[in-house]
N, C-alpha and C. Protein backbone atom coordinates (compact mmCIF):
# COMPACT_ATOMS: atom_id res chain seq x y z
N UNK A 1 -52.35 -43.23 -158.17
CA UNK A 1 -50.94 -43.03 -157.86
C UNK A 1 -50.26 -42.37 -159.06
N UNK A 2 -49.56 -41.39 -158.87
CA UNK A 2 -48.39 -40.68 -159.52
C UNK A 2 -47.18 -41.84 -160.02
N UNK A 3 -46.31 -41.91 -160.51
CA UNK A 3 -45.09 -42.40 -161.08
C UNK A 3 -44.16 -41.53 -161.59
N UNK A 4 -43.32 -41.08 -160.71
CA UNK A 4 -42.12 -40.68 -160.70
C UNK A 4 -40.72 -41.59 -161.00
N UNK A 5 -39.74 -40.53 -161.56
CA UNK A 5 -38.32 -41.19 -160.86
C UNK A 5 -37.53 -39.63 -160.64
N UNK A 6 -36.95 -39.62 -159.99
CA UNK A 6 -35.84 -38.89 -159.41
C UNK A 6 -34.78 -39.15 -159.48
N UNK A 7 -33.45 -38.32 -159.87
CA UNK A 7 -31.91 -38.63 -159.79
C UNK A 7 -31.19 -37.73 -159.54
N UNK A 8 -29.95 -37.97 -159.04
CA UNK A 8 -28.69 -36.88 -158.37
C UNK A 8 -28.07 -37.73 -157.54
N UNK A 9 -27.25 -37.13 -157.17
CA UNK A 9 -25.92 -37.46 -155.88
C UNK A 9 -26.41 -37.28 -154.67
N UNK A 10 -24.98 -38.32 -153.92
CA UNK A 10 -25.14 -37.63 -152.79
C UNK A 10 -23.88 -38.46 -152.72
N UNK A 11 -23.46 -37.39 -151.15
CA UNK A 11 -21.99 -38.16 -150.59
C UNK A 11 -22.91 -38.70 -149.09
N UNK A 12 -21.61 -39.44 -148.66
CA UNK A 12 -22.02 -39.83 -147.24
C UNK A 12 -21.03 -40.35 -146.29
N UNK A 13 -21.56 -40.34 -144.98
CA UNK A 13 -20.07 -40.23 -143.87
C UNK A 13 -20.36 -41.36 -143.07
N UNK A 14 -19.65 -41.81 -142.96
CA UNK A 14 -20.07 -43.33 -142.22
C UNK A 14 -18.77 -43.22 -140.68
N UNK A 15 -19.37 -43.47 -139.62
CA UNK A 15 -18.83 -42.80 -137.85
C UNK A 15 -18.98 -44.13 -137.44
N UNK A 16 -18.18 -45.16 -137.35
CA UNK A 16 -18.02 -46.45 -136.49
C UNK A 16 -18.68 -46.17 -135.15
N UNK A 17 -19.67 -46.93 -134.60
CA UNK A 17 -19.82 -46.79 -133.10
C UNK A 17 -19.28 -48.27 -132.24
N UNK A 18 -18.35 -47.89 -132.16
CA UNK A 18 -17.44 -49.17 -130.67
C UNK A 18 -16.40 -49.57 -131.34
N UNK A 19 -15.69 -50.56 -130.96
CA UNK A 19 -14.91 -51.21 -131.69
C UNK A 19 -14.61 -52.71 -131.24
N UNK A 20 -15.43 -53.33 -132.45
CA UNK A 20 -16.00 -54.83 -132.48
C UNK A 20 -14.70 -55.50 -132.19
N UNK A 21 -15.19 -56.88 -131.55
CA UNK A 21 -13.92 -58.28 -131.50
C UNK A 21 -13.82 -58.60 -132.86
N UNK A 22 -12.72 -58.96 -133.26
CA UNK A 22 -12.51 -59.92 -134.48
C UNK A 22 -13.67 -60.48 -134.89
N UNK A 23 -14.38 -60.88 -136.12
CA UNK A 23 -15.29 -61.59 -136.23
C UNK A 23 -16.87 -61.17 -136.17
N UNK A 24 -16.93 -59.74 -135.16
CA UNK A 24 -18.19 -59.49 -134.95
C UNK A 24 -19.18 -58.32 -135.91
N UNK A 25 -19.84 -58.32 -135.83
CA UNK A 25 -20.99 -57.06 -136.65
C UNK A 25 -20.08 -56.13 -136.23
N UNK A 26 -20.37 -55.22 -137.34
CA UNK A 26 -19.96 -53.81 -137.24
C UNK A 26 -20.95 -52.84 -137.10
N UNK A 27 -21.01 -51.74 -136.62
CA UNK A 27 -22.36 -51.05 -136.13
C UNK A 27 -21.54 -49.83 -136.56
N UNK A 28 -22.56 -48.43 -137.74
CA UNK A 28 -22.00 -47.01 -137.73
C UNK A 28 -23.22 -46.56 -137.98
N UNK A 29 -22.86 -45.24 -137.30
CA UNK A 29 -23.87 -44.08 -137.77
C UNK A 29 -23.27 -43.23 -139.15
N UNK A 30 -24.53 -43.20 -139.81
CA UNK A 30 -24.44 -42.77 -141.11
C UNK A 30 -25.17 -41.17 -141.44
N UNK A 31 -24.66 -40.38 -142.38
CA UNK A 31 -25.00 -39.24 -142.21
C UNK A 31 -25.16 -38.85 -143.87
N UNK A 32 -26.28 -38.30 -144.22
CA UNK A 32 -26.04 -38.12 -146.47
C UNK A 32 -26.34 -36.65 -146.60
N UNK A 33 -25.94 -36.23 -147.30
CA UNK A 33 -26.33 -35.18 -147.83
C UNK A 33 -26.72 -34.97 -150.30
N UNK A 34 -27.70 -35.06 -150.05
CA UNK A 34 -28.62 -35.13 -151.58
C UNK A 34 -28.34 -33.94 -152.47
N UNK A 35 -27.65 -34.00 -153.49
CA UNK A 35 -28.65 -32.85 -154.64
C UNK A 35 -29.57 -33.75 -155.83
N UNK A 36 -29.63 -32.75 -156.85
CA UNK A 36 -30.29 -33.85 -157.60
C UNK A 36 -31.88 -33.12 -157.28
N UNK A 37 -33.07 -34.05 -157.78
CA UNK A 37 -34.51 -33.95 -157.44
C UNK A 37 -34.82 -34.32 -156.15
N UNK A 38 -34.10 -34.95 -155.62
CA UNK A 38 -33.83 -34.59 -154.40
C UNK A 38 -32.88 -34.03 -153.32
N UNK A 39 -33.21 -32.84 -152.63
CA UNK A 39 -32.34 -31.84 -151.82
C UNK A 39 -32.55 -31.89 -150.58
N UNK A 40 -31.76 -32.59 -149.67
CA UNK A 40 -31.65 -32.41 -148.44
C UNK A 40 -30.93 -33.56 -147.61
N UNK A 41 -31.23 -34.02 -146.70
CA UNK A 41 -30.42 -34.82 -145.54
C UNK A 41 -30.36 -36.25 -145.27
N UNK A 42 -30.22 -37.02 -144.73
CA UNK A 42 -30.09 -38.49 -143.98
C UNK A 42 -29.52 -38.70 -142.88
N UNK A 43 -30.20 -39.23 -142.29
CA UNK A 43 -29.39 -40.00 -140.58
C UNK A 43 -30.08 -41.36 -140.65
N UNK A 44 -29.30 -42.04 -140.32
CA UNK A 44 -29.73 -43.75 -139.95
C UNK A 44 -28.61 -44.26 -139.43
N UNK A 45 -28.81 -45.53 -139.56
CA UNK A 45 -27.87 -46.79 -138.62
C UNK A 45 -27.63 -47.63 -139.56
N UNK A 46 -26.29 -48.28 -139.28
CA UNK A 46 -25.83 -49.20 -140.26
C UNK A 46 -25.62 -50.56 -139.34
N UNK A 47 -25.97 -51.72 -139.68
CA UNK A 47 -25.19 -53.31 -139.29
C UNK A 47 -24.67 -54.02 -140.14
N UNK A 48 -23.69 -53.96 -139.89
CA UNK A 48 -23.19 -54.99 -141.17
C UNK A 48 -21.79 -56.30 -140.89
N UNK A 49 -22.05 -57.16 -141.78
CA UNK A 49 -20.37 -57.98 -141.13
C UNK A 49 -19.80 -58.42 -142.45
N UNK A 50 -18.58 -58.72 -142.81
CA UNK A 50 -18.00 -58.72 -143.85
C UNK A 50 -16.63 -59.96 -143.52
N UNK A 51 -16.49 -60.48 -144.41
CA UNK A 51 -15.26 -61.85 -144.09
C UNK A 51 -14.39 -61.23 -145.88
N UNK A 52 -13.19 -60.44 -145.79
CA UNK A 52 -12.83 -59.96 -146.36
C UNK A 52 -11.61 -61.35 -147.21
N UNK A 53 -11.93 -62.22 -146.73
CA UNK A 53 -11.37 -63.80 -147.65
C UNK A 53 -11.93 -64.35 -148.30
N UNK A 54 -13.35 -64.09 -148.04
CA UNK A 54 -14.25 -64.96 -148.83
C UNK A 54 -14.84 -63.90 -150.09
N UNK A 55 -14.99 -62.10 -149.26
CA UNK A 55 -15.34 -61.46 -150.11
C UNK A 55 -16.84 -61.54 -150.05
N UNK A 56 -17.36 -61.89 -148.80
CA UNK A 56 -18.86 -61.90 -148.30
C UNK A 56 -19.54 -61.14 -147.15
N UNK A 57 -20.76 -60.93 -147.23
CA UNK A 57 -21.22 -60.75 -146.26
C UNK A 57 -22.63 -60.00 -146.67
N UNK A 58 -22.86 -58.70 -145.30
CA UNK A 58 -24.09 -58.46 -145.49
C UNK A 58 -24.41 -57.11 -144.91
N UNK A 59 -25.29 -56.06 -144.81
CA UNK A 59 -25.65 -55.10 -144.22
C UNK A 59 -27.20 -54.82 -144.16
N UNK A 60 -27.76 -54.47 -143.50
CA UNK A 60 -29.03 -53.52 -143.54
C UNK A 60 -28.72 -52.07 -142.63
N UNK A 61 -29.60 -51.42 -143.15
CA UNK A 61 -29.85 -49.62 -143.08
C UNK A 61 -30.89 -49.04 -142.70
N UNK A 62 -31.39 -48.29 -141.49
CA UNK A 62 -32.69 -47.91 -141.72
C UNK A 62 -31.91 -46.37 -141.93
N UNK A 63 -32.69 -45.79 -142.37
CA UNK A 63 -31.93 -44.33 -142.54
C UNK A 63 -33.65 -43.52 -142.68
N UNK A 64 -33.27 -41.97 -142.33
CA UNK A 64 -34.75 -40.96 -142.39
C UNK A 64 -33.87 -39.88 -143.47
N UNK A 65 -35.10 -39.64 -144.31
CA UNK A 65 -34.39 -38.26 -145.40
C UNK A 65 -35.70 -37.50 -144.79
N UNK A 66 -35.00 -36.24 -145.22
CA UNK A 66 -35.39 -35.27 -144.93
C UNK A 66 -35.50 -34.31 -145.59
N UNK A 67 -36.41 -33.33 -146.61
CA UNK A 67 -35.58 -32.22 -147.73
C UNK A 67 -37.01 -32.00 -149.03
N UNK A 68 -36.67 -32.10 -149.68
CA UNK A 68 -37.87 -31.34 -150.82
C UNK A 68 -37.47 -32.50 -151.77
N UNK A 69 -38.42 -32.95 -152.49
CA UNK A 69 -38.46 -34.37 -153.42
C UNK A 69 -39.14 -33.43 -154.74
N UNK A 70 -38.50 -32.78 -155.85
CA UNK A 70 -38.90 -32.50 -156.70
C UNK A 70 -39.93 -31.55 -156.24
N UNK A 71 -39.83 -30.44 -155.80
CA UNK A 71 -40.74 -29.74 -155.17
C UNK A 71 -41.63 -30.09 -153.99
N UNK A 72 -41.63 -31.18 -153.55
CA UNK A 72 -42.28 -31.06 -152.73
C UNK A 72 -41.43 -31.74 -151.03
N UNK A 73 -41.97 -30.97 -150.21
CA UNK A 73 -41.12 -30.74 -149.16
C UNK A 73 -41.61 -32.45 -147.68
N UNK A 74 -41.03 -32.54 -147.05
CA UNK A 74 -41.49 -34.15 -146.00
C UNK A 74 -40.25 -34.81 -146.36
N UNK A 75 -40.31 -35.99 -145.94
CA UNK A 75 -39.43 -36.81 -145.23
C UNK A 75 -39.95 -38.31 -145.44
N UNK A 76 -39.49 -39.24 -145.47
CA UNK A 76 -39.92 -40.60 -145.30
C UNK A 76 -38.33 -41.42 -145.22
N UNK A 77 -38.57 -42.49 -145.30
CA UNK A 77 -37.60 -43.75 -144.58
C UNK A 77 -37.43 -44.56 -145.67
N UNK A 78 -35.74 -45.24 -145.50
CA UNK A 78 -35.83 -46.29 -146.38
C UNK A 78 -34.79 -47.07 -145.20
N UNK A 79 -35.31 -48.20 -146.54
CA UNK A 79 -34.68 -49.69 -145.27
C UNK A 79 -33.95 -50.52 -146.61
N UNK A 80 -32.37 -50.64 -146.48
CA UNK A 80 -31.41 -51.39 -147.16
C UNK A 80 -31.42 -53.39 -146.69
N UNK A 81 -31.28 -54.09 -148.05
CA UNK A 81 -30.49 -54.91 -147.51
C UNK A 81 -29.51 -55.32 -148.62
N UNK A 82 -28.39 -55.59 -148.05
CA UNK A 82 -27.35 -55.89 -148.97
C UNK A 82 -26.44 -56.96 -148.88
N UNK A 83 -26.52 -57.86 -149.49
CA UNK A 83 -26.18 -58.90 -149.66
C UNK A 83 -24.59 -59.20 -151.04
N UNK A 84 -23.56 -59.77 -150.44
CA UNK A 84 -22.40 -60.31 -151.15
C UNK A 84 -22.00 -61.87 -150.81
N UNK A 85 -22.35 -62.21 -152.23
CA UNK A 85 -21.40 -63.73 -152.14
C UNK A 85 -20.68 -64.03 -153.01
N UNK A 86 -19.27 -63.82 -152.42
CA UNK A 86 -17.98 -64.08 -153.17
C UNK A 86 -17.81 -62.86 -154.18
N UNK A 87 -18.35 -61.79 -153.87
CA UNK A 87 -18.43 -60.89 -154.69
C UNK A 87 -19.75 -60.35 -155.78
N UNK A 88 -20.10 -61.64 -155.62
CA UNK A 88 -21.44 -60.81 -156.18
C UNK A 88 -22.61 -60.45 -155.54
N UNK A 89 -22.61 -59.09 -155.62
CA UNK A 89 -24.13 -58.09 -154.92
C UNK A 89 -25.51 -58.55 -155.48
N UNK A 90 -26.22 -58.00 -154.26
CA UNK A 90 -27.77 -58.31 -154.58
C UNK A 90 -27.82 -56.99 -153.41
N UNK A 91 -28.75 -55.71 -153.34
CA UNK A 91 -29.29 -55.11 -153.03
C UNK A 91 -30.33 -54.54 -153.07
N UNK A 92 -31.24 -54.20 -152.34
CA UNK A 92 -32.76 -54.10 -152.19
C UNK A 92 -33.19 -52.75 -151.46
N UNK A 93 -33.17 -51.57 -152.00
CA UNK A 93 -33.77 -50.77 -151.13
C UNK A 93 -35.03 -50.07 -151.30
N UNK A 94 -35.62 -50.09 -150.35
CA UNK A 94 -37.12 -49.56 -150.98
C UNK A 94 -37.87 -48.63 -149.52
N UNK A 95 -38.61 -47.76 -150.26
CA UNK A 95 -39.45 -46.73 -148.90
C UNK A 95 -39.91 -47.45 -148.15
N UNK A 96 -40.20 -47.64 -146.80
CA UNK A 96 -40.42 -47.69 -145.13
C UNK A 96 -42.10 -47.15 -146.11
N UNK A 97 -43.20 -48.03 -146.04
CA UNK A 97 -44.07 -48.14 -146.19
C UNK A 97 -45.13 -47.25 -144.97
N UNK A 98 -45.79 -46.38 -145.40
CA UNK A 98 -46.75 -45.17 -143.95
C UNK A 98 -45.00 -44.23 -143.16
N UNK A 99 -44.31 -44.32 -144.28
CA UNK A 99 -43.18 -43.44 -143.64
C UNK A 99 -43.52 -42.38 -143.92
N UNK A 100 -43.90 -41.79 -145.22
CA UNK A 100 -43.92 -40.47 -145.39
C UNK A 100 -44.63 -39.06 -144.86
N UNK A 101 -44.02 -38.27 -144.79
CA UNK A 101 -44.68 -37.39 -144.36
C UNK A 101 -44.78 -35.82 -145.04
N UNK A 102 -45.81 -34.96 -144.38
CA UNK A 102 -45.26 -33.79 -145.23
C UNK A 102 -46.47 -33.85 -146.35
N UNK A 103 -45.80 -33.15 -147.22
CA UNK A 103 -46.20 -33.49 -148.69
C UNK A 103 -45.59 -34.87 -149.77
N UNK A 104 -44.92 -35.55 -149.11
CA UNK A 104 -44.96 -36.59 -149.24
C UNK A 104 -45.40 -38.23 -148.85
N UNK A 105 -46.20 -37.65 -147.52
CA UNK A 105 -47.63 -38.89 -147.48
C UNK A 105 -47.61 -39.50 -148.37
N UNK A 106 -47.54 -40.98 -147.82
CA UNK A 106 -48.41 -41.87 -149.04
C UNK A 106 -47.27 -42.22 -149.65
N UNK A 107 -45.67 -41.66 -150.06
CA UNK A 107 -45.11 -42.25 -151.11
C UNK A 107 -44.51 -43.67 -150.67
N UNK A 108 -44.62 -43.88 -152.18
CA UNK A 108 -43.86 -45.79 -151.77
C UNK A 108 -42.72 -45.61 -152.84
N UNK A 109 -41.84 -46.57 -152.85
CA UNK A 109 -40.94 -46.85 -154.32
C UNK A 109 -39.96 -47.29 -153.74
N UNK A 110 -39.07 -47.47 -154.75
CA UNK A 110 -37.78 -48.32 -154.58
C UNK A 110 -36.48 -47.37 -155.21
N UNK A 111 -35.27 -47.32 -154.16
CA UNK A 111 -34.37 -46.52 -154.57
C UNK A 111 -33.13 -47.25 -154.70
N UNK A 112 -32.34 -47.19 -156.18
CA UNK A 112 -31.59 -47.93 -156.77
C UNK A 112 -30.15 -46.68 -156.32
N UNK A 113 -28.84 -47.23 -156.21
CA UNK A 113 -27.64 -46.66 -156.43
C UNK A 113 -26.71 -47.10 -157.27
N UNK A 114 -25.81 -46.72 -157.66
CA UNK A 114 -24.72 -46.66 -158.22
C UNK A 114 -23.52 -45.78 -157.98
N UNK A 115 -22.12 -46.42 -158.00
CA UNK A 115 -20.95 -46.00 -157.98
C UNK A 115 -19.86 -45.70 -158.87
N UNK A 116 -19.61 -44.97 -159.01
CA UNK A 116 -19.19 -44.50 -160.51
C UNK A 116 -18.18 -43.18 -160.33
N UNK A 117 -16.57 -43.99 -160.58
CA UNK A 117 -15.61 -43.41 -160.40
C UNK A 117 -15.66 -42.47 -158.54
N UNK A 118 -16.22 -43.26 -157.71
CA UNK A 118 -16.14 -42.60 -156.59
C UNK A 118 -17.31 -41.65 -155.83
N UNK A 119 -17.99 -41.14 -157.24
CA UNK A 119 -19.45 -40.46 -157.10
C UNK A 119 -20.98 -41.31 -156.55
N UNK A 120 -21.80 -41.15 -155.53
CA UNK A 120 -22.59 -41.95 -155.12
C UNK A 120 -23.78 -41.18 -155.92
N UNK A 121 -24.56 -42.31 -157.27
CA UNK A 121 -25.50 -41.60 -158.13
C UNK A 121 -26.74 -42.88 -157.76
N UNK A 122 -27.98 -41.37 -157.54
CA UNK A 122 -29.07 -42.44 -156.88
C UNK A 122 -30.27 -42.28 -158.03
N UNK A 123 -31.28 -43.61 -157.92
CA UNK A 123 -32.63 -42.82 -158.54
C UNK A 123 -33.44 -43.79 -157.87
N UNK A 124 -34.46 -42.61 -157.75
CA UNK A 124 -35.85 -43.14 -157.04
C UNK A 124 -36.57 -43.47 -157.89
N UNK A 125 -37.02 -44.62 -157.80
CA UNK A 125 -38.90 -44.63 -158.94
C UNK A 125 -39.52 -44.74 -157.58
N UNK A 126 -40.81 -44.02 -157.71
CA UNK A 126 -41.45 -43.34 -156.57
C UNK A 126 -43.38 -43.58 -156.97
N UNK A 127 -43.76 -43.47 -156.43
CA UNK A 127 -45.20 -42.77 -156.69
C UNK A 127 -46.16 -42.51 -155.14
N UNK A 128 -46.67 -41.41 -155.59
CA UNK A 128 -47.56 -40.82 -154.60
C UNK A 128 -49.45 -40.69 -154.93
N UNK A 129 -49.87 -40.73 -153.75
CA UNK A 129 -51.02 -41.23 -153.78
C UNK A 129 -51.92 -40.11 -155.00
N UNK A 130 -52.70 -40.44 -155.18
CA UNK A 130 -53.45 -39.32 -156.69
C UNK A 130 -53.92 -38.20 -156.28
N UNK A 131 -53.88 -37.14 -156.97
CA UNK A 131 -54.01 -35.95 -156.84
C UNK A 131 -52.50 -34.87 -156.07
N UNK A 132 -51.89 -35.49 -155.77
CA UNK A 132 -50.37 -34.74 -155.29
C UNK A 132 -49.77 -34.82 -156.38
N UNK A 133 -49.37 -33.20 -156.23
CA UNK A 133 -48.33 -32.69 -156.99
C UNK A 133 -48.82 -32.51 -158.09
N UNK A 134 -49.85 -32.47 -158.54
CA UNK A 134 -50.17 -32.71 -159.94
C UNK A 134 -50.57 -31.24 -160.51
């Protein structure tokens, strides 16, 4: 296996689908667009519910990218979970394991974010199976 990390931006658009009772999950379609070492797209689904008194709650994400990873071109999946209690985060996102495709077969890793003054700044630590890219 290779060992990478990757970093850059991205923005993203978040499209409510329905409109929940008081109290219930919230459901949106989500849409990203990447620069950075990685260049290209996202579509996935969001669930999430939030109690804005307590300052808790929770979400998961499956989302598909799509685009060139440091030269090399495929697609693979990641799966969020995000967790708040009383304000303090715990988040977990990491590659959809036999997601990849392309010239990116095989990759696994875990992708960290950060927010910073409004800017969405990501990095992947990554690795791909031996002999790619090399």
């Amino acid at each position: 296996m290779t060992d990478r990390t990757a970093t850059g931006t991205f923005t993203v658009q978040l499209v409510p689908q329905g409109e929940p009772p008081a109290g219930a999950h919230t459901r949106y379609a989500l849409s990203k667009a990447f620069s950075g070492d990685f260049e290209g797209t996202a579509t996935g689904e969001m669930l999430g519910w939030f109690d804005p008194a307590t300052n808790s709650g929770a979400y998961v994400v499956i989302e598909r990218l799509d685009g060139r990873l440091q030269g090399r071109e495929g697609s693979f999946s990641l799966a969020h979970r995000g967790l708040m209690d009383n304000g303090a985060q715990l988040l977990s996102i990491t590659i959809v394991p036999g997601s990849g495709t392309g010239e990116l077969a095989g990759i696994a890793g875990e992708f960290s974010l950060e927010i910073v003054d409004g800017v969405h700044n990501y990095s992947l630590a990554y690795s791909l199976p031996s002999g790619e890219g090399q």
